[in-house]
Protein backbone atom coordinates (compact mmCIF):
# COMPACT_ATOMS: atom_id res chain seq x y z
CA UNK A 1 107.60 -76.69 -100.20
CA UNK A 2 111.25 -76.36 -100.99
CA UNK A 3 112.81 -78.53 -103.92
CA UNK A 4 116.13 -79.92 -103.83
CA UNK A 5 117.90 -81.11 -106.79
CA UNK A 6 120.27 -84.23 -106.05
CA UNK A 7 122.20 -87.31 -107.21
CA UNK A 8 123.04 -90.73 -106.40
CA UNK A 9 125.52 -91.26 -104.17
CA UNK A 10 125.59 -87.75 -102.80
CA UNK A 11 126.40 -87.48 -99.00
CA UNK A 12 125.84 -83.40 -99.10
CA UNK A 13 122.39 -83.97 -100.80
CA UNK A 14 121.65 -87.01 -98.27
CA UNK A 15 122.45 -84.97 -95.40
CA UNK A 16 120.43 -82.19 -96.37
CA UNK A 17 117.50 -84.13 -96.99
CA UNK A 18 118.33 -85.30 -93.45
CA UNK A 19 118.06 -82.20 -91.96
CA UNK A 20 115.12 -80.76 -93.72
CA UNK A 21 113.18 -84.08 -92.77
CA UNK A 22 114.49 -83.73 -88.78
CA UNK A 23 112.65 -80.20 -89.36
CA UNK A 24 110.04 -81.14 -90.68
CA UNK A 25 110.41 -78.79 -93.88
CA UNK A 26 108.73 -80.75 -96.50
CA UNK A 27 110.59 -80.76 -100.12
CA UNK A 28 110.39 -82.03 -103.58
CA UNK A 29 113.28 -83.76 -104.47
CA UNK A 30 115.00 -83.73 -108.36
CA UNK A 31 117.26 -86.55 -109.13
CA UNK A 32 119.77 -85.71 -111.37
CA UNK A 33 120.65 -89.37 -111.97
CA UNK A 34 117.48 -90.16 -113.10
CA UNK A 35 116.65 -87.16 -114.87
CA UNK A 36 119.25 -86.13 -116.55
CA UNK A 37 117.27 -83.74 -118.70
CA UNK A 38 117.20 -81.70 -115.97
CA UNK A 39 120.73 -80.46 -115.44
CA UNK A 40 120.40 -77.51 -117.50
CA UNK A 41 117.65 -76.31 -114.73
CA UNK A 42 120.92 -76.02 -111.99
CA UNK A 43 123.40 -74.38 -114.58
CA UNK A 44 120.74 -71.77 -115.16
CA UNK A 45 119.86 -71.31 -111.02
CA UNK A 46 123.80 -71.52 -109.93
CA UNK A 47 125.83 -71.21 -113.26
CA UNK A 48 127.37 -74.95 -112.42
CA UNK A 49 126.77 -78.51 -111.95
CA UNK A 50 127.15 -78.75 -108.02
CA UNK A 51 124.47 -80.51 -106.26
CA UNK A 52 122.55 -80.23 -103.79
CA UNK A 53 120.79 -77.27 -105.21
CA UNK A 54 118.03 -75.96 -102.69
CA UNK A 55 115.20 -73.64 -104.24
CA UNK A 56 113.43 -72.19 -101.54
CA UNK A 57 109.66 -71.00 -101.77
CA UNK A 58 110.95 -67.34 -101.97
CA UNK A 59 112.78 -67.74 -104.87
CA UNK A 60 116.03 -67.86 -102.40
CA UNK A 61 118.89 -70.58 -104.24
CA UNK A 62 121.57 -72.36 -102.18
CA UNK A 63 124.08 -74.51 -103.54
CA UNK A 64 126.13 -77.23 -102.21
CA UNK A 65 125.19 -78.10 -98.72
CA UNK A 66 127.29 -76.68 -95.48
CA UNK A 67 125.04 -77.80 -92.48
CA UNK A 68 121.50 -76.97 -91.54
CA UNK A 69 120.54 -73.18 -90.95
């Protein structure tokens, strides 16, 4: 299970979802926008506030979103 951290309004995080759902990968998905409390999690995994953070099962971190891969 991957988890994904995201915001409203977020076209990289929506199309990311998008992809991972056309593949079938199944994730946990992290609001920002309604957990706020939670921001400090992506500062610590990426050293910034840039969403869509995707945590991988291995550990692996990507952030921001530039296609499916």
């Amino acid at each position: 299970m991957v988890r994904i951290y995201t915001k409203d309004g977020c076209p990289y995080c929506a199309a990311a979802m998008d992809d991972m759902d056309a593949r079938g990968v199944g994730y946990d998905e992290i609001n920002l926008s309604a957990h706020p409390g939670r921001i400090p999690e992506i500062e610590k995994l990426t050293g910034r506030r840039l969403v869509p953070v995707i945590v991988r099962d291995d550990g692996a971190v990507t952030s921001g979103w530039q296609g499916g891969g």
